[in-house]
PDB file of N, CA and C in Angstrom:
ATOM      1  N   UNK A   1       3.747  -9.072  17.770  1.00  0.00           N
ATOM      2  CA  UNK A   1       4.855  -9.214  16.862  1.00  0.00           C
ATOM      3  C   UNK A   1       5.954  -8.205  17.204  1.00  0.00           C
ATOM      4  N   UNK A   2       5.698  -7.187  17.244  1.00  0.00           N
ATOM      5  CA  UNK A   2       6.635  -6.186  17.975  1.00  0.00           C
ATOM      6  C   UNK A   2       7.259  -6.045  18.742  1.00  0.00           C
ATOM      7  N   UNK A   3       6.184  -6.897  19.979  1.00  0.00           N
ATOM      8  CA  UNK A   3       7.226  -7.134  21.858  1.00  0.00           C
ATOM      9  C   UNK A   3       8.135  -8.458  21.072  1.00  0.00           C
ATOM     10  N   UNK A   4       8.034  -9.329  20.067  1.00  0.00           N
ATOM     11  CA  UNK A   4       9.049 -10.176  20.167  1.00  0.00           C
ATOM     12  C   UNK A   4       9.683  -9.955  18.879  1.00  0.00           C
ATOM     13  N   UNK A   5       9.920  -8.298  18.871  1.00  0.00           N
ATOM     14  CA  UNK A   5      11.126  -8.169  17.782  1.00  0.00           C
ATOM     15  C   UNK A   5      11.965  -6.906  18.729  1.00  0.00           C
ATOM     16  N   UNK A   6      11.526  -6.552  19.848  1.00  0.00           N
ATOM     17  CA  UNK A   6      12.446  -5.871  20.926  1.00  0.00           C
ATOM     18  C   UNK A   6      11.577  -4.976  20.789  1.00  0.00           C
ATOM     19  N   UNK A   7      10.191  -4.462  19.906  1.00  0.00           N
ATOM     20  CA  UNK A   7      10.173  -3.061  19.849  1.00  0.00           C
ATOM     21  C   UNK A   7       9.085  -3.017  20.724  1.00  0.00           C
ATOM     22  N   UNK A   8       8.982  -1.554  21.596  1.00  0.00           N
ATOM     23  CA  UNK A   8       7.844  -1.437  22.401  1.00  0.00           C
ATOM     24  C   UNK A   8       6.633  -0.640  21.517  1.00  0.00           C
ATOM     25  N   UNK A   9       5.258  -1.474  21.359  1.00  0.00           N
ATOM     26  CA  UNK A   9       4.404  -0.895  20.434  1.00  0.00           C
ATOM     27  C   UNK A   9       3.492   0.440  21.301  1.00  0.00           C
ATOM     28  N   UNK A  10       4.206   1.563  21.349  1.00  0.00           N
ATOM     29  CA  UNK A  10       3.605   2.705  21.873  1.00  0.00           C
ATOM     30  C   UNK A  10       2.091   3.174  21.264  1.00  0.00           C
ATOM     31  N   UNK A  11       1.448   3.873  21.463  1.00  0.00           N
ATOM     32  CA  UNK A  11       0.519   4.449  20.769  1.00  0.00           C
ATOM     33  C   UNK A  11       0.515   5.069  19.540  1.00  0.00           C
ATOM     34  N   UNK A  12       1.698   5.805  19.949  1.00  0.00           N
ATOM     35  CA  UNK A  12       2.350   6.592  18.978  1.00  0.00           C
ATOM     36  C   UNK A  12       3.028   6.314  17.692  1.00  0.00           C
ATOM     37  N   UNK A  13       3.380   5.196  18.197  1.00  0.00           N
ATOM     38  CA  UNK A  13       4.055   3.838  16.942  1.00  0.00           C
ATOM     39  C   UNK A  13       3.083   3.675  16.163  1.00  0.00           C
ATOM     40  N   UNK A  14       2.118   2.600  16.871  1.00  0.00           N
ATOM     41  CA  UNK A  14       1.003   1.990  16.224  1.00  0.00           C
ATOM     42  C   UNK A  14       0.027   2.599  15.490  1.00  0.00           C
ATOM     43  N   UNK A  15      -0.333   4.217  16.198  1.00  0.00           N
ATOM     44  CA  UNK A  15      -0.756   5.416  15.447  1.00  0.00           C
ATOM     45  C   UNK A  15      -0.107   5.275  13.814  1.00  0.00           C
ATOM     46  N   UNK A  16       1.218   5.354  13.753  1.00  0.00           N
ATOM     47  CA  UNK A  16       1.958   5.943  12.780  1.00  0.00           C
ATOM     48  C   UNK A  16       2.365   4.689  11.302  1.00  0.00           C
ATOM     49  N   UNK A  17       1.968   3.717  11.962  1.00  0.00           N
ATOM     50  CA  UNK A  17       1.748   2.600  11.429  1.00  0.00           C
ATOM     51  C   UNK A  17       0.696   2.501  10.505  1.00  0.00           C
ATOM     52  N   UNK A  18      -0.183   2.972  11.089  1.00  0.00           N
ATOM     53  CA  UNK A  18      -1.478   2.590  10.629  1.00  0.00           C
ATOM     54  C   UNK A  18      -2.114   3.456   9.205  1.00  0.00           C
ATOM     55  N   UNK A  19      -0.903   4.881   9.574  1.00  0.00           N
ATOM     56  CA  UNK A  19      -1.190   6.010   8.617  1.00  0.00           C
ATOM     57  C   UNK A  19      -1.228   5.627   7.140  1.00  0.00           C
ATOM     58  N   UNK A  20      -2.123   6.321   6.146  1.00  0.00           N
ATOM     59  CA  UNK A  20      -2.111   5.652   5.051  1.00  0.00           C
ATOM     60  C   UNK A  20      -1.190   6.505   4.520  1.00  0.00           C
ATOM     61  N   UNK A  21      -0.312   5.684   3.454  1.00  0.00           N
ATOM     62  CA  UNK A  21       0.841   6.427   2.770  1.00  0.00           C
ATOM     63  C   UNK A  21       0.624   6.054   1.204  1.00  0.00           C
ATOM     64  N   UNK A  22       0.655   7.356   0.976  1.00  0.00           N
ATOM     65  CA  UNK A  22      -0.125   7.355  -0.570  1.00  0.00           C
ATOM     66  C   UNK A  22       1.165   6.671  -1.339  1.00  0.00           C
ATOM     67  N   UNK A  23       0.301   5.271  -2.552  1.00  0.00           N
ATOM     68  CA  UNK A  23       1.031   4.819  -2.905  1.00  0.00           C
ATOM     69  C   UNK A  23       2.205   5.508  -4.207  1.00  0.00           C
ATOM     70  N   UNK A  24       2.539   6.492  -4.322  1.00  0.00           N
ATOM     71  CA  UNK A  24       3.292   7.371  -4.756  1.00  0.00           C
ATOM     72  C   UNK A  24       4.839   7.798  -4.525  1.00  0.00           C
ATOM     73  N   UNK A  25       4.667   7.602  -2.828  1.00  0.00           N
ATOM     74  CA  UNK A  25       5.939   7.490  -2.042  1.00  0.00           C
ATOM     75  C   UNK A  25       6.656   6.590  -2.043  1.00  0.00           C
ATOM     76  N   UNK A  26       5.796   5.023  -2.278  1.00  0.00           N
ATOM     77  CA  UNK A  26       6.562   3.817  -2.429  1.00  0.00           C
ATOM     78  C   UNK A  26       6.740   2.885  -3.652  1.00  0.00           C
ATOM     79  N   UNK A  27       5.813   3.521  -4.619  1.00  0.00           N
ATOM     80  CA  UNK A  27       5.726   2.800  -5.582  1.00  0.00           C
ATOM     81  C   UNK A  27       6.186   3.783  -7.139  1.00  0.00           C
ATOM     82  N   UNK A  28       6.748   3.296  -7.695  1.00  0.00           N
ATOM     83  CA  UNK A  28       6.838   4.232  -9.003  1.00  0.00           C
ATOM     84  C   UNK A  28       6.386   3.557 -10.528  1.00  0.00           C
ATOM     85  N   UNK A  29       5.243   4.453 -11.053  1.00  0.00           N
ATOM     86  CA  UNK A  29       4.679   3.920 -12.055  1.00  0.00           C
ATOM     87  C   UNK A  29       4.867   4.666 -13.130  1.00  0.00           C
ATOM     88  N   UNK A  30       4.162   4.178 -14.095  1.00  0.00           N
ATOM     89  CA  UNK A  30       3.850   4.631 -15.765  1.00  0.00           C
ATOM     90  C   UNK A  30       2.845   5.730 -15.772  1.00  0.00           C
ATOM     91  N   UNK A  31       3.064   6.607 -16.022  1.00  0.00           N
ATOM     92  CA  UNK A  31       1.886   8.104 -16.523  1.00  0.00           C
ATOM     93  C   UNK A  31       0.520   7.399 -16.360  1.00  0.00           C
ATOM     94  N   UNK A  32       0.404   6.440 -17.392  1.00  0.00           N
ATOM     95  CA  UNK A  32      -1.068   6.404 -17.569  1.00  0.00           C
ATOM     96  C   UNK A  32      -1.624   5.145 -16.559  1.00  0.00           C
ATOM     97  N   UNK A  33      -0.672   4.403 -15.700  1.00  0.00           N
ATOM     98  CA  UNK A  33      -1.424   3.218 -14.965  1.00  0.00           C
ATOM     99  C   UNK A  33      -2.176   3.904 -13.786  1.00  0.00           C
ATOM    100  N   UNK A  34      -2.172   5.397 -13.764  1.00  0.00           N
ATOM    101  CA  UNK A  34      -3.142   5.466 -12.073  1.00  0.00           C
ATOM    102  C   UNK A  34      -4.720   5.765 -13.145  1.00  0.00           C
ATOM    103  N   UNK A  35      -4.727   6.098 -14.312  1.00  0.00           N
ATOM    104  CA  UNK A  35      -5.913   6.316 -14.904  1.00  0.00           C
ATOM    105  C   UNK A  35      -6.408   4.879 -15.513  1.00  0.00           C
ATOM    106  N   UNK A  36      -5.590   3.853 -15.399  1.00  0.00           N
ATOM    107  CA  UNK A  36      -6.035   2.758 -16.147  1.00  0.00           C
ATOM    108  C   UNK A  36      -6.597   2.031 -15.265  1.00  0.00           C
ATOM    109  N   UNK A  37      -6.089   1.619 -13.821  1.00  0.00           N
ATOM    110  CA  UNK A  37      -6.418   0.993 -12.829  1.00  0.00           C
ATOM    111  C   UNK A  37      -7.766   2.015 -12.310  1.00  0.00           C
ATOM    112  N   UNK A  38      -7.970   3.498 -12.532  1.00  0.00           N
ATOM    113  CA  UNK A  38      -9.232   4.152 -11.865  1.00  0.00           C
ATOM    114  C   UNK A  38     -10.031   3.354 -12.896  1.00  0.00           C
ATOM    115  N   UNK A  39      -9.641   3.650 -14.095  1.00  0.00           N
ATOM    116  CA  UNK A  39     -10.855   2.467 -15.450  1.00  0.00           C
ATOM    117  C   UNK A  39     -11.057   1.496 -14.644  1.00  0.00           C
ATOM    118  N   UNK A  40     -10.247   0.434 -14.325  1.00  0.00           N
ATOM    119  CA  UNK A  40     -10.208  -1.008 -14.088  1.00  0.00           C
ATOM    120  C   UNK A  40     -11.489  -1.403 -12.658  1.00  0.00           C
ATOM    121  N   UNK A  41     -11.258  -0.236 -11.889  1.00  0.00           N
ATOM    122  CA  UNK A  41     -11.911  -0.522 -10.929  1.00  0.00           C
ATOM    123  C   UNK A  41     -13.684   0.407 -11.264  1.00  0.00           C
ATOM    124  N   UNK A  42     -13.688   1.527 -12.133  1.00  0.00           N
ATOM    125  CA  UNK A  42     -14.971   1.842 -12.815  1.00  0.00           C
ATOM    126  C   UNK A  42     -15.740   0.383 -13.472  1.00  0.00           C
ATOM    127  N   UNK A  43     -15.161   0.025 -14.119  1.00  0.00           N
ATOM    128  CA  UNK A  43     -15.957  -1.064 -14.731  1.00  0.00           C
ATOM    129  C   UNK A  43     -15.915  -2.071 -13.950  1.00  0.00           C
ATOM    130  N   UNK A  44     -15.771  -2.562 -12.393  1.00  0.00           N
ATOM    131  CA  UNK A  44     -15.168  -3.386 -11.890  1.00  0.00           C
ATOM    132  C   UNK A  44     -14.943  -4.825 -12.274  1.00  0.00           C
ATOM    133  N   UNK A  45     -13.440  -4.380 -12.788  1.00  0.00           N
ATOM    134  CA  UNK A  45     -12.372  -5.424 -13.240  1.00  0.00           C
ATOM    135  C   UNK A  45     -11.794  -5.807 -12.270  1.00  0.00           C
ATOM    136  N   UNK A  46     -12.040  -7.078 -12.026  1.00  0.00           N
ATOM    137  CA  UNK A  46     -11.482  -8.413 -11.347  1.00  0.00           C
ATOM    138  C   UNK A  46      -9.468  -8.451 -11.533  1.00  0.00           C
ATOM    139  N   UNK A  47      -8.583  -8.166 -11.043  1.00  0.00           N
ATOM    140  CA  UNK A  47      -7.675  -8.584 -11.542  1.00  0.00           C
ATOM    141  C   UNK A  47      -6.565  -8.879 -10.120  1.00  0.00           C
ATOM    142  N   UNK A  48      -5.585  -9.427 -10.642  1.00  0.00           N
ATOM    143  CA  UNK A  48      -4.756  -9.915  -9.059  1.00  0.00           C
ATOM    144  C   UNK A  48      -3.149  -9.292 -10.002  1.00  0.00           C
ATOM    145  N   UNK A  49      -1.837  -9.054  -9.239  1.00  0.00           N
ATOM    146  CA  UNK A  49      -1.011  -8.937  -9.423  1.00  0.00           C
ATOM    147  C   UNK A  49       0.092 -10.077  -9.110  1.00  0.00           C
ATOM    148  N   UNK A  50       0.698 -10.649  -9.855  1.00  0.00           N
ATOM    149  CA  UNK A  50       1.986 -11.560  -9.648  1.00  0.00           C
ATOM    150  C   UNK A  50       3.291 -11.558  -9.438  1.00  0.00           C
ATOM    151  N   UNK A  51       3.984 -11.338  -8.831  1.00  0.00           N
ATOM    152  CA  UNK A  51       5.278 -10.368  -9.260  1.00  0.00           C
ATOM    153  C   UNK A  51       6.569 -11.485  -8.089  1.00  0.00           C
ATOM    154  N   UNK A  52       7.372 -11.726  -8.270  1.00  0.00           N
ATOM    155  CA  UNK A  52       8.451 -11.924  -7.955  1.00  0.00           C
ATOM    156  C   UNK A  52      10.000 -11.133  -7.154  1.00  0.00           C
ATOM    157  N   UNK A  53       9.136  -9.885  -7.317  1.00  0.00           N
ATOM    158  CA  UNK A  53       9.903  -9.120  -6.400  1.00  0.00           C
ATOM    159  C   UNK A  53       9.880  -8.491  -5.593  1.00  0.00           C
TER     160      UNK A  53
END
């Protein structure tokens, strides 16, 4: 996908790609949804997200 978007996939790229980026940096939430979703997945709750944007 990369060689046919011009980019050359180096090691170094693909390394940096791969890095996990805590969802904090990209996402902005409510105080209490990182303790509700740790609940959600304690009791393991089944759930999917829908969103439109």
């Amino acid at each position: 996908m990369l060689r046919h978007t011009g980019v050359d996939p180096t090691p170094e790229l693909l390394a940096d790609l791969r890095r996990e980026v805590p969802p904090a940096t990209i996402l902005e939430t409510y105080p209490e949804v990182v303790g509700t979703l740790e609940e959600f997945r304690r009791r393991e709750v089944r759930m999917a997200v829908v969103s439109d944007a």
